[in-house]
N, C-alpha and C. Protein backbone atom coordinates (compact mmCIF):
# COMPACT_ATOMS: atom_id res chain seq x y z
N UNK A 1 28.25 -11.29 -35.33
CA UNK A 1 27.03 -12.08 -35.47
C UNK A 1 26.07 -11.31 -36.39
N UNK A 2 25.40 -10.26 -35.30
CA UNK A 2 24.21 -9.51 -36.40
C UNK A 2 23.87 -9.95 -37.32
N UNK A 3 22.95 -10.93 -37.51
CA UNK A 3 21.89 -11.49 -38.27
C UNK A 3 20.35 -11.72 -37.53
N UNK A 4 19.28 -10.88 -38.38
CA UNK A 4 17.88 -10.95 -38.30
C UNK A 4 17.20 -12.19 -37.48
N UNK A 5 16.66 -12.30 -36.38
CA UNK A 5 16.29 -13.18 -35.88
C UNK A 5 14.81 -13.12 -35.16
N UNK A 6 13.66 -13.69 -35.30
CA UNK A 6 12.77 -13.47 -34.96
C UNK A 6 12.65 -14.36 -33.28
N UNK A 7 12.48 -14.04 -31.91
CA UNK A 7 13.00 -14.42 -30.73
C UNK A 7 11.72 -14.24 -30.11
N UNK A 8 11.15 -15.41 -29.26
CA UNK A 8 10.04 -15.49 -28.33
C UNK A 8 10.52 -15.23 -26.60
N UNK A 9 9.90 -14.11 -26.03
CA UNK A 9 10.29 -13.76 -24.72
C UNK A 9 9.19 -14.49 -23.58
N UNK A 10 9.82 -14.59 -22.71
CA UNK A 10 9.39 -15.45 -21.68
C UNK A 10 7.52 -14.79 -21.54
N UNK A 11 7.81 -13.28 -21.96
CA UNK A 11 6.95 -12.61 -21.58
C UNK A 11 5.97 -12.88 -22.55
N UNK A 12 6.20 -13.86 -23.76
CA UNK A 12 4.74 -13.98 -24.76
C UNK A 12 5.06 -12.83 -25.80
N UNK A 13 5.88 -12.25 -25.92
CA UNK A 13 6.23 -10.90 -26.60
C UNK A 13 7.36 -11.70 -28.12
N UNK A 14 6.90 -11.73 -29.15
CA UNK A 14 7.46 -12.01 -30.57
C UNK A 14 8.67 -10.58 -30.84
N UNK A 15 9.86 -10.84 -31.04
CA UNK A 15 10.42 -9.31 -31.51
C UNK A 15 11.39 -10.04 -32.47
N UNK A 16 11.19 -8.86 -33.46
CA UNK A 16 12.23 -9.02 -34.57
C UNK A 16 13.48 -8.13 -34.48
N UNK A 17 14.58 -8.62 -34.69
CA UNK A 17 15.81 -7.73 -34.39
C UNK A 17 16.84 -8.48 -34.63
N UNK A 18 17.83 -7.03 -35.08
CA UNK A 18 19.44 -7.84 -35.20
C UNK A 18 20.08 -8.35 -33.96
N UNK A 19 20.38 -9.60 -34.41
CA UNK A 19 21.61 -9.68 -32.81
C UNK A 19 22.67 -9.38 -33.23
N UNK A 20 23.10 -8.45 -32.08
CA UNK A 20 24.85 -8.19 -32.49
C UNK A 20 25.40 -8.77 -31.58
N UNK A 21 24.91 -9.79 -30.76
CA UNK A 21 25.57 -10.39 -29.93
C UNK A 21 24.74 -11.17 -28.43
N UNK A 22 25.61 -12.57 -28.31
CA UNK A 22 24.67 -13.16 -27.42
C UNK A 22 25.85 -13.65 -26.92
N UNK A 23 25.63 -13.79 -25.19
CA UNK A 23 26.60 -14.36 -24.39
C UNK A 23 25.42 -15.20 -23.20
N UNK A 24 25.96 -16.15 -22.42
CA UNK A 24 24.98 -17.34 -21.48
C UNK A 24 24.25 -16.27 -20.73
N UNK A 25 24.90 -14.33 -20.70
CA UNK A 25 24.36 -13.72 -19.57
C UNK A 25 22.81 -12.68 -20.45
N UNK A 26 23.84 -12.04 -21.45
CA UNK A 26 22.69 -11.67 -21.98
C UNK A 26 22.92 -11.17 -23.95
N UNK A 27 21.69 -10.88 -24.30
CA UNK A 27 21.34 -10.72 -25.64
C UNK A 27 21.15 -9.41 -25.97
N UNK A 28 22.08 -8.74 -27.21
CA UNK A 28 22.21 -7.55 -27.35
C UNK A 28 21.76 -7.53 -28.81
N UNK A 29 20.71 -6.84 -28.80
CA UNK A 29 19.72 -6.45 -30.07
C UNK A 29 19.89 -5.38 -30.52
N UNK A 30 19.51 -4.85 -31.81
CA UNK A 30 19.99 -3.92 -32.63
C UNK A 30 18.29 -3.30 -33.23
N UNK A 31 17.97 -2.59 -33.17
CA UNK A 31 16.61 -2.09 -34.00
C UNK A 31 15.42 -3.10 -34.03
N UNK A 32 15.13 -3.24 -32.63
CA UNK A 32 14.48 -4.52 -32.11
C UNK A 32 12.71 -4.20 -32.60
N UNK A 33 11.88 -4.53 -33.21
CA UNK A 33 10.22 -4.37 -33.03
C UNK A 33 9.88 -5.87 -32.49
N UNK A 34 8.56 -5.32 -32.22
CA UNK A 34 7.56 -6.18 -31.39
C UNK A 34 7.00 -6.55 -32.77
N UNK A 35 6.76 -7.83 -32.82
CA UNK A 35 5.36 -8.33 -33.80
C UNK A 35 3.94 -8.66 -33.44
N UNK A 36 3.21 -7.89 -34.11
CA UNK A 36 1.63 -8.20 -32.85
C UNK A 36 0.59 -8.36 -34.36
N UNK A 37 0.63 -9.62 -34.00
CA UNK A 37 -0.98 -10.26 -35.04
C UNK A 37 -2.01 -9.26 -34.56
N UNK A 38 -3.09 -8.43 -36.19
CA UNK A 38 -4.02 -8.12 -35.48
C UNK A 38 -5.31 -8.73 -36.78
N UNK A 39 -6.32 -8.87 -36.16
CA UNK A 39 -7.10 -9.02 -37.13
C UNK A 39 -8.49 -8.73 -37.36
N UNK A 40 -9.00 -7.84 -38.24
CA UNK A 40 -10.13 -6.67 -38.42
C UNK A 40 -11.26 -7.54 -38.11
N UNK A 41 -11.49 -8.87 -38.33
CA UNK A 41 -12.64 -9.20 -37.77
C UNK A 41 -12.92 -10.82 -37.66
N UNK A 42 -13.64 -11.48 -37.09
CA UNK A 42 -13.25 -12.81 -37.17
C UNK A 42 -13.55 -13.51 -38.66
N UNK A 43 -12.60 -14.26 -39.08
CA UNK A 43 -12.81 -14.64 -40.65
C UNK A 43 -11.98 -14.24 -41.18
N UNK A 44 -11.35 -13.33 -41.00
CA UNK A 44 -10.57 -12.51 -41.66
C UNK A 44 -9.00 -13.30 -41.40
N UNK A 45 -8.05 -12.51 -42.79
CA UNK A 45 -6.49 -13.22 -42.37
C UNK A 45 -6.36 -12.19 -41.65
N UNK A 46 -5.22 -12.85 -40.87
CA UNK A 46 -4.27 -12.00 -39.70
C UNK A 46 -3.38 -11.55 -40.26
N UNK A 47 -3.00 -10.62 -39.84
CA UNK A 47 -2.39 -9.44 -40.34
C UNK A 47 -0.88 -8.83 -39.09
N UNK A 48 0.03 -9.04 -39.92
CA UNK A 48 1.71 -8.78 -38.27
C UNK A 48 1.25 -7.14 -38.98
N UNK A 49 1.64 -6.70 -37.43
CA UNK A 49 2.20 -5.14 -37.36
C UNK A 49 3.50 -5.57 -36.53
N UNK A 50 4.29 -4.37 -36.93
CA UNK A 50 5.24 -3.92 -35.90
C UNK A 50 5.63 -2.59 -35.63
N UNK A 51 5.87 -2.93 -34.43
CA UNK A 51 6.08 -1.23 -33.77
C UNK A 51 7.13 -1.38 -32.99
N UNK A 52 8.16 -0.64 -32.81
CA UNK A 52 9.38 -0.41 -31.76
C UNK A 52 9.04 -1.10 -30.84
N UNK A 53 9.96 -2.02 -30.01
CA UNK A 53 10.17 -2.45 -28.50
C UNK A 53 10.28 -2.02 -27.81
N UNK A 54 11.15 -0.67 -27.82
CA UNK A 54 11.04 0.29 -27.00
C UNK A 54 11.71 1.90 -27.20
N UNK A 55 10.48 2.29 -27.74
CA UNK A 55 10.07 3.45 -28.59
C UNK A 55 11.16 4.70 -27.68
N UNK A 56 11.13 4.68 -26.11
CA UNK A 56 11.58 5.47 -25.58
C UNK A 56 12.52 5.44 -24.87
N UNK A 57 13.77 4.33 -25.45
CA UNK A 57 14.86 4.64 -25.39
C UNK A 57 16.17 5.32 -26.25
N UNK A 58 17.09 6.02 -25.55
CA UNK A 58 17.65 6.70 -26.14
C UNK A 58 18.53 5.95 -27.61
N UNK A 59 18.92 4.96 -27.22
CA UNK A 59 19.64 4.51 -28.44
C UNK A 59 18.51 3.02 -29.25
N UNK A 60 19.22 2.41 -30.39
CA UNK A 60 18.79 1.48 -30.79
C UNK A 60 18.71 0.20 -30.21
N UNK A 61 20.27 0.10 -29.75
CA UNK A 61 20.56 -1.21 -29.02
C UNK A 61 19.84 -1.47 -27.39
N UNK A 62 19.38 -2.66 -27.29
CA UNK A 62 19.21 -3.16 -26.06
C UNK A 62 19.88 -4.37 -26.18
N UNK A 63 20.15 -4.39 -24.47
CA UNK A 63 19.86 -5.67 -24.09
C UNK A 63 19.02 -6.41 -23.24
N UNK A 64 19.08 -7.41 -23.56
CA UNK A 64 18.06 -8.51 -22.61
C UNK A 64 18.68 -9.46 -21.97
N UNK A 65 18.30 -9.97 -21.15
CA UNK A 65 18.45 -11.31 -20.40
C UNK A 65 18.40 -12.25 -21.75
N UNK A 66 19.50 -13.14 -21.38
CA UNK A 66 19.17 -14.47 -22.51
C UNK A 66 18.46 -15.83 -22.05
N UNK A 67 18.62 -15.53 -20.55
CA UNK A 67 17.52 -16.33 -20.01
C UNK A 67 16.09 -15.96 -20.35
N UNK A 68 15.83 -15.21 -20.27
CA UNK A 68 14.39 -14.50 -21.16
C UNK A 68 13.78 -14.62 -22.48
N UNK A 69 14.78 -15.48 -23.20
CA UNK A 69 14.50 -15.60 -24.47
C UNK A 69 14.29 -17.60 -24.42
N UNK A 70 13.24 -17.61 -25.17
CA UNK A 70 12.27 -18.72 -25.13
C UNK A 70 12.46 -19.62 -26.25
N UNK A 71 12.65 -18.94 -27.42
CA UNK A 71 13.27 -19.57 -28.60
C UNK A 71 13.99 -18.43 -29.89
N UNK A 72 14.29 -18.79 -30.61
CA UNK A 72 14.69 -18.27 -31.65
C UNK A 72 14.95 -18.52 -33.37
N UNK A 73 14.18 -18.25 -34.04
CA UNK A 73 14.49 -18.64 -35.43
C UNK A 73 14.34 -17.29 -36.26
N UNK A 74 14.96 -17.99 -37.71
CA UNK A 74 15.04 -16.86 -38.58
C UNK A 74 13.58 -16.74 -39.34
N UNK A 75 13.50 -15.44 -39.73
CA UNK A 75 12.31 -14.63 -40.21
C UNK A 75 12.02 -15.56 -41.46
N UNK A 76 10.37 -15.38 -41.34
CA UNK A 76 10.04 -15.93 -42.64
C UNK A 76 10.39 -14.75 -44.27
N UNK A 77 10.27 -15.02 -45.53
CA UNK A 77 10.94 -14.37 -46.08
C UNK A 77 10.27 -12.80 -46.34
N UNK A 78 8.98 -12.80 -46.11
CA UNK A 78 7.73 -11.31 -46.31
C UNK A 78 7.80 -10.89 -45.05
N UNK A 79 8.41 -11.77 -43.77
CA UNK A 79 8.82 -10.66 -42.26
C UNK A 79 9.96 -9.86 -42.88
N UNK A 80 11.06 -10.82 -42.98
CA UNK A 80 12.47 -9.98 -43.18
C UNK A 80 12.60 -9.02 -43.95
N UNK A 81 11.59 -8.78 -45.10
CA UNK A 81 11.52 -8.18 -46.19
C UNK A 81 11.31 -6.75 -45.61
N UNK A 82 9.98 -6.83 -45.46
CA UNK A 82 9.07 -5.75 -44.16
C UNK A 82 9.77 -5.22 -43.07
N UNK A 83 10.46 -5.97 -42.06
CA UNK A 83 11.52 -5.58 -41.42
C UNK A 83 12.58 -4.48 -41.94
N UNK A 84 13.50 -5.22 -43.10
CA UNK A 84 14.26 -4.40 -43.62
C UNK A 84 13.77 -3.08 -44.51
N UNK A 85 12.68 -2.93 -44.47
CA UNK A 85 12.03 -1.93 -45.39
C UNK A 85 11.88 -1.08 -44.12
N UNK A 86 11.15 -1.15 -43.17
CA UNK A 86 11.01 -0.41 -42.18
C UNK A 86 12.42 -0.32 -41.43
N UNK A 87 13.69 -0.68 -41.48
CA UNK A 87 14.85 -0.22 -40.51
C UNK A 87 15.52 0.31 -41.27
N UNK A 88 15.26 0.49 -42.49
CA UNK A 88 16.64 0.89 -44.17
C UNK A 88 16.91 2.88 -43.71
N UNK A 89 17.51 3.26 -43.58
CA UNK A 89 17.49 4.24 -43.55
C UNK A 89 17.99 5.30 -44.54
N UNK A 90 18.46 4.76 -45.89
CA UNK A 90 18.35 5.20 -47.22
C UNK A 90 17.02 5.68 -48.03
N UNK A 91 17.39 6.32 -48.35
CA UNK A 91 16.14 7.64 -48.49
C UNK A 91 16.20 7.62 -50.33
N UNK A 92 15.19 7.33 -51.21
CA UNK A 92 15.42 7.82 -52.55
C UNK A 92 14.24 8.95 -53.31
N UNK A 93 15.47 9.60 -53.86
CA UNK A 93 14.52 11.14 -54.03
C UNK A 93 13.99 10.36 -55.32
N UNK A 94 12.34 11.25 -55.10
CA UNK A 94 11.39 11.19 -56.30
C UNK A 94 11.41 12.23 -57.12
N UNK A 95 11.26 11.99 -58.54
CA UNK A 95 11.35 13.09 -59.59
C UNK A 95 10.48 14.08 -59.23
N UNK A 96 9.31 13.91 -58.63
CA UNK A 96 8.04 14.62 -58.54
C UNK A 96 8.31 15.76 -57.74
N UNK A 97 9.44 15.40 -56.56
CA UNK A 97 10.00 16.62 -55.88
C UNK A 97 9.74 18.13 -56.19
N UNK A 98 9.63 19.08 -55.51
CA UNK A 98 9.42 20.37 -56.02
C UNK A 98 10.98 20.81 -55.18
N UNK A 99 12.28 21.14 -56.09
CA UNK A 99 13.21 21.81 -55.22
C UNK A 99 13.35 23.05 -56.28
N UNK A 100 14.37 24.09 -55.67
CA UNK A 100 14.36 25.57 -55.87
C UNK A 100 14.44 25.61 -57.32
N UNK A 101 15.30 24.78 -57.79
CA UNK A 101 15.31 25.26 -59.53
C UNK A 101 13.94 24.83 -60.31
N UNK A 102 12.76 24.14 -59.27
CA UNK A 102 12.10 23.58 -60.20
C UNK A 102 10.83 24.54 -59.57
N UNK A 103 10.49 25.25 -58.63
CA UNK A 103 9.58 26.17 -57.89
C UNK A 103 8.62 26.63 -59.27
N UNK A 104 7.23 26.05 -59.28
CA UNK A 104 6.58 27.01 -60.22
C UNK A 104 6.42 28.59 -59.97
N UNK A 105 6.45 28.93 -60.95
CA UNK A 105 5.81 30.35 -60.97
C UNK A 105 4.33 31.06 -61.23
N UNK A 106 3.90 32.13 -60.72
CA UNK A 106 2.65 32.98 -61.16
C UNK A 106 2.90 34.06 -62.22
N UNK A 107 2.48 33.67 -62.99
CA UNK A 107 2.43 34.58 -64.02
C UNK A 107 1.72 36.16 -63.50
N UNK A 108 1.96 37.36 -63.78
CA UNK A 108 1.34 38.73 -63.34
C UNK A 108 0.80 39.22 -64.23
């Protein structure tokens, strides 16, 4: 399965995450965040953050009850984007880097 799905919990709680799998008992998520509208002042646009679902477990995957899940659709295209920018775990080095062959020196 594992495809991006944005899922409403019984609990009022928005989370974005891969499913790697759903059965009638339960829903197994992959690098799950919470989405939480915030907004600096009234008037203002709203603004998604996301932050881990649950920051203090040992692995990525959870599961949930699939009874717990309220609805489900796919990400709009500036969630998924954002999402995948924040779960990518490919790293690209910048020229600007300072490594050993490039260490300035002090002149004496």
């Amino acid at each position: 399965m594992s495809e991006v799905k944005v899922i409403r919990l019984t609990t009022g709680e928005d989370i974005i995450a891969k499913i790697q799998s759903q059965t009638s008992d339960h829903t197994e998520m992959d690098k799950a965040f919470v989405i939480i509208p915030t907004q600096k002042a009234p008037g203002q646009p709203v603004q998604l953050m996301m932050t881990p679902y649950m920051p203090y477990a040992d692995k990525d995957t959870i599961k949930i009850r699939t009874a717990n899940i309220v609805t489900s659709v796919d990400p709009k295209r500036e969630i998924l984007a954002s999402y995948q920018q924040n779960t990518s775990r490919i790293l690209t080095p910048r020229s600007e880097l300072i490594t050993e062959t490039n260490i300035p020196t002090l002149k004496k």
